[in-house]
C-alpha atoms as a PDB file:
ATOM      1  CA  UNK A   1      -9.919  -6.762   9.936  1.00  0.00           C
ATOM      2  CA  UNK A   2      -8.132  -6.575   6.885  1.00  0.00           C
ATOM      3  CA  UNK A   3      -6.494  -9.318   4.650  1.00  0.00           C
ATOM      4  CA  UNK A   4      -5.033  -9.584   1.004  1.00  0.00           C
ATOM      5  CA  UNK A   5      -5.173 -12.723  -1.076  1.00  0.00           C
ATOM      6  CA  UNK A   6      -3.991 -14.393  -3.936  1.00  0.00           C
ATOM      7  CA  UNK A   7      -6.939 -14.018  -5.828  1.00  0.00           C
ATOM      8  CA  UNK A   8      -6.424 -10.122  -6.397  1.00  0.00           C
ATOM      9  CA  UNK A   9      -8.079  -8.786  -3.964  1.00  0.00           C
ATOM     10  CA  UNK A  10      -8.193  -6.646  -0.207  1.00  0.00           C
ATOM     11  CA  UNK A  11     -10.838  -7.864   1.940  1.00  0.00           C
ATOM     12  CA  UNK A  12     -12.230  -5.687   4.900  1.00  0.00           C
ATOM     13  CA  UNK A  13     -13.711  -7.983   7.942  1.00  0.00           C
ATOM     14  CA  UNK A  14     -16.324  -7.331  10.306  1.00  0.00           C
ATOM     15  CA  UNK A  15     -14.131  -7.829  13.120  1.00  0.00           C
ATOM     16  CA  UNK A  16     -17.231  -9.070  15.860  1.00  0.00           C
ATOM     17  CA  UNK A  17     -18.432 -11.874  13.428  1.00  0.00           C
ATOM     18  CA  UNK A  18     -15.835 -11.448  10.383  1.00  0.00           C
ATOM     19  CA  UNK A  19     -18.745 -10.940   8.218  1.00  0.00           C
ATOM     20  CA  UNK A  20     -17.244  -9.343   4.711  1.00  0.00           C
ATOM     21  CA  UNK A  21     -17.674  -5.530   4.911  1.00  0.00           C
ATOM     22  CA  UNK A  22     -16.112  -5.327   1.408  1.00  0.00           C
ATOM     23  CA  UNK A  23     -13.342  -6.576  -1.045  1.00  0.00           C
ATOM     24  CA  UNK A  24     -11.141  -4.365  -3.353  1.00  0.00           C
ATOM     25  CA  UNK A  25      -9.854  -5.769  -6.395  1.00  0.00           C
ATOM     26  CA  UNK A  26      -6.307  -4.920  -8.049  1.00  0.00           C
ATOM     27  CA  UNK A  27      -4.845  -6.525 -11.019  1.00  0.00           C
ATOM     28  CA  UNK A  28      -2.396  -8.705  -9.093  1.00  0.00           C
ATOM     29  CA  UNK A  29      -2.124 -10.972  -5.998  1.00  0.00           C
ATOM     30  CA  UNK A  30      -2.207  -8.982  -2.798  1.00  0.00           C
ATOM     31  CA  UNK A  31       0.234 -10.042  -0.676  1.00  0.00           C
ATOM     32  CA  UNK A  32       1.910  -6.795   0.951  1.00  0.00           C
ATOM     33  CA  UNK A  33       0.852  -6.177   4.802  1.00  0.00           C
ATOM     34  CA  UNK A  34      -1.331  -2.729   4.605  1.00  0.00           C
ATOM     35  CA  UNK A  35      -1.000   0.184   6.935  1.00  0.00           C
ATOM     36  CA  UNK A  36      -3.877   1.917   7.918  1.00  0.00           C
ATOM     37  CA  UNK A  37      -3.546   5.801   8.609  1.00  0.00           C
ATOM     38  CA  UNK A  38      -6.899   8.614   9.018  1.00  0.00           C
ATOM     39  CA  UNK A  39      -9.154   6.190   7.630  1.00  0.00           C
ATOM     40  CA  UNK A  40      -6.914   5.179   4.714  1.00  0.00           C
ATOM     41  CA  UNK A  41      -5.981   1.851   3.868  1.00  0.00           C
ATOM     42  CA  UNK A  42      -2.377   1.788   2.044  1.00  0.00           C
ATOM     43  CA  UNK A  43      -0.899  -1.541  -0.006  1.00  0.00           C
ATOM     44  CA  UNK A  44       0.737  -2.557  -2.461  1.00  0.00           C
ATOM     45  CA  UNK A  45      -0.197  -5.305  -5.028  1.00  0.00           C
ATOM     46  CA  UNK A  46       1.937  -7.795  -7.616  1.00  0.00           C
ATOM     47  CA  UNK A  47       0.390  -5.905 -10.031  1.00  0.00           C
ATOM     48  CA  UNK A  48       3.039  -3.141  -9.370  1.00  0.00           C
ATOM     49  CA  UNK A  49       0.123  -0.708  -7.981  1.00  0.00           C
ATOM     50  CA  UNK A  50       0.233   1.403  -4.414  1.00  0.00           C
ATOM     51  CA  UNK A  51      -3.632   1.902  -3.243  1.00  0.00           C
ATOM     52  CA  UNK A  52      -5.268   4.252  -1.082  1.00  0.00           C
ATOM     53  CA  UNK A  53      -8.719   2.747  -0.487  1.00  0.00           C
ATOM     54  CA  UNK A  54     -11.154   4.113   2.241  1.00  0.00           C
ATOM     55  CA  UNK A  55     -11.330   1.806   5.228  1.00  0.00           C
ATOM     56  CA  UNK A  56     -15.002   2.047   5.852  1.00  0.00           C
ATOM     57  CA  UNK A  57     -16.346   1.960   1.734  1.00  0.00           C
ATOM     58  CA  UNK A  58     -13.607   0.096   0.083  1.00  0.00           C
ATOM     59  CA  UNK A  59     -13.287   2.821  -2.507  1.00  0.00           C
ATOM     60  CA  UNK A  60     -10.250   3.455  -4.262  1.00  0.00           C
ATOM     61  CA  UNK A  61      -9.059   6.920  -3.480  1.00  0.00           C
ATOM     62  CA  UNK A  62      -5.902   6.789  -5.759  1.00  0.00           C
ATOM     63  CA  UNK A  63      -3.365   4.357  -7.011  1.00  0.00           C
ATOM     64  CA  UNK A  64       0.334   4.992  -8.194  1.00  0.00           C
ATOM     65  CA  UNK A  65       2.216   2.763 -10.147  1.00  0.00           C
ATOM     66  CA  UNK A  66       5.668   1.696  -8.620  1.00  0.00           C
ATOM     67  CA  UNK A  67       6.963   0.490 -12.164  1.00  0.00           C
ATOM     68  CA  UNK A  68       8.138  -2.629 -10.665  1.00  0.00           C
ATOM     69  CA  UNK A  69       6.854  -5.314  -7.975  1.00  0.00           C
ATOM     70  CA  UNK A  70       6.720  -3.770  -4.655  1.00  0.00           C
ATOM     71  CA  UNK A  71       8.378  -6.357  -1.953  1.00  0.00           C
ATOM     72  CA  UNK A  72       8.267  -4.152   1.254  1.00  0.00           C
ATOM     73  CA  UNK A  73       5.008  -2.889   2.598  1.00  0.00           C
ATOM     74  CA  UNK A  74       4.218   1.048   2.164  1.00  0.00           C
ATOM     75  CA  UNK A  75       4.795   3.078   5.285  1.00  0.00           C
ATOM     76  CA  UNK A  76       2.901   5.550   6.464  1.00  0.00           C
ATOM     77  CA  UNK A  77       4.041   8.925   8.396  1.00  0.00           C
ATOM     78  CA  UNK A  78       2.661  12.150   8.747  1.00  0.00           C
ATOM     79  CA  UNK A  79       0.941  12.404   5.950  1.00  0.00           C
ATOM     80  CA  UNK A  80       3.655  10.515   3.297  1.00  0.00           C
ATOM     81  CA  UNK A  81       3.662   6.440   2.210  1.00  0.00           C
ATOM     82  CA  UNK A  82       6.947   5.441   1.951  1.00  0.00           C
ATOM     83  CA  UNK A  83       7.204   2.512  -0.617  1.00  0.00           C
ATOM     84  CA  UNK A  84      10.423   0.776  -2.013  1.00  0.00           C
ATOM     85  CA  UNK A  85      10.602  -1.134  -5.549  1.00  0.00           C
ATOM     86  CA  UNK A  86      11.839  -3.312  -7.688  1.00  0.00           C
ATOM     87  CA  UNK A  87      13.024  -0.675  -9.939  1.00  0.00           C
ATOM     88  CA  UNK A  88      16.038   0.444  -7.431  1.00  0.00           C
ATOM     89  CA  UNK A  89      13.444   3.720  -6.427  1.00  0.00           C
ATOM     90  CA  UNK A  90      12.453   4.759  -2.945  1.00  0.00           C
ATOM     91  CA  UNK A  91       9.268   6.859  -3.430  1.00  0.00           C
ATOM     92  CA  UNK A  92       7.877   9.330  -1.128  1.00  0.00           C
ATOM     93  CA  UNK A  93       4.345   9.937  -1.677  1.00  0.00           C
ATOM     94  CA  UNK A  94       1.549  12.259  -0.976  1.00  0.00           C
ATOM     95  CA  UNK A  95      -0.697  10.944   1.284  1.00  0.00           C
ATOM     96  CA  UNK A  96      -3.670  13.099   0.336  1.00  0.00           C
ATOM     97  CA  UNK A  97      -2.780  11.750  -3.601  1.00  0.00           C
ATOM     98  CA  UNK A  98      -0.861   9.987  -5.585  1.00  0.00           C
ATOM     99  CA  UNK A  99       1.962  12.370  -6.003  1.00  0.00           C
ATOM    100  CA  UNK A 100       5.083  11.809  -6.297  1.00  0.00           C
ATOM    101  CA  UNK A 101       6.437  13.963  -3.901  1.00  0.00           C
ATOM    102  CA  UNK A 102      10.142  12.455  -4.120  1.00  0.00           C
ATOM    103  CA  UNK A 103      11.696   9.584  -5.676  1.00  0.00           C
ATOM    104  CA  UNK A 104      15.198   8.671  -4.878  1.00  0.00           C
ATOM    105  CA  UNK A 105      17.853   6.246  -6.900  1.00  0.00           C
ATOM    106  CA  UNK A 106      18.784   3.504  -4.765  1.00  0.00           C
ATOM    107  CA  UNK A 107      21.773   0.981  -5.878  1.00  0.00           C
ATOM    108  CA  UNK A 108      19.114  -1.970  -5.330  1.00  0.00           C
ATOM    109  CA  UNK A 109      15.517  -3.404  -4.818  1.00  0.00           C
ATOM    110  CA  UNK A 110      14.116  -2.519  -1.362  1.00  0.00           C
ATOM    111  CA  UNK A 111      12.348  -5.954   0.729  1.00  0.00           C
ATOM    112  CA  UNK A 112      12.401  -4.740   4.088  1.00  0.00           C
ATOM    113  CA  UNK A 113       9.949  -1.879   5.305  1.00  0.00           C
ATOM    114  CA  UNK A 114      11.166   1.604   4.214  1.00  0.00           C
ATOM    115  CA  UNK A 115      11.307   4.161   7.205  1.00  0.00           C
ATOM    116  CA  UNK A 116      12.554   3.822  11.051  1.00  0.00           C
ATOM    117  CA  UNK A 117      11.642   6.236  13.346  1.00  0.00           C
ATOM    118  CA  UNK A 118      13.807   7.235  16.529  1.00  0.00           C
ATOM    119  CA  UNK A 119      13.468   8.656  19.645  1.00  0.00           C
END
């Protein structure tokens, strides 16, 4: 089980007796849902941060900056996190690393998750 917290940081359950496995700690109150993809953990955090942390060890595998608070979760597909922010960007990022593989100029923040898929 995972859960973010006010205090700044991503804690990883032991879901049988919820026993901490580890915590991760940001710069900012974690309050963005995570999405959890090949063994990668994706969030966001207030402290305007996107992290890729290993689900098992709780290391940090890379972290991109969003240059504004991140209200919608990051979404993950096929190897790309989607994440909206407060700076009127959608960005479409590597899921392997932090790059930047597209950002696009929206006319406002995005809140609501970033990507719907169809049948």
């Amino acid at each position: 089980m995972y859960a973010g917290s006010n205090d700044g940081y991503r804690y990883a359950l032991d879901s049988n007796d919820g026993s901490l496995r580890w915590r991760f700690r940001t710069g900012g109150e974690v309050q963005s849902t995570q999405v959890l993809d090949h063994g990668v953990l994706y969030f966001a955090s207030n402290d305007e941060q996107v992290y890729a942390v290993d689900s098992v060890s709780g290391r940090e595998i890379w972290k991109f900056d969003a240059g504004d608070h991140i209200m919608a979760p990051p979404i993950g597909y096929e190897d790309t996190v989607y994440v909206g922010s407060n700076d009127n960007r959608l960005y479409t990022l590597a899921a392997a690393d932090d790059a930047d593989v597209m950002s696009s100029k929206l006319d406002s923040s995005t809140t609501t998750p970033v990507l719907t898929l169809s049948p």
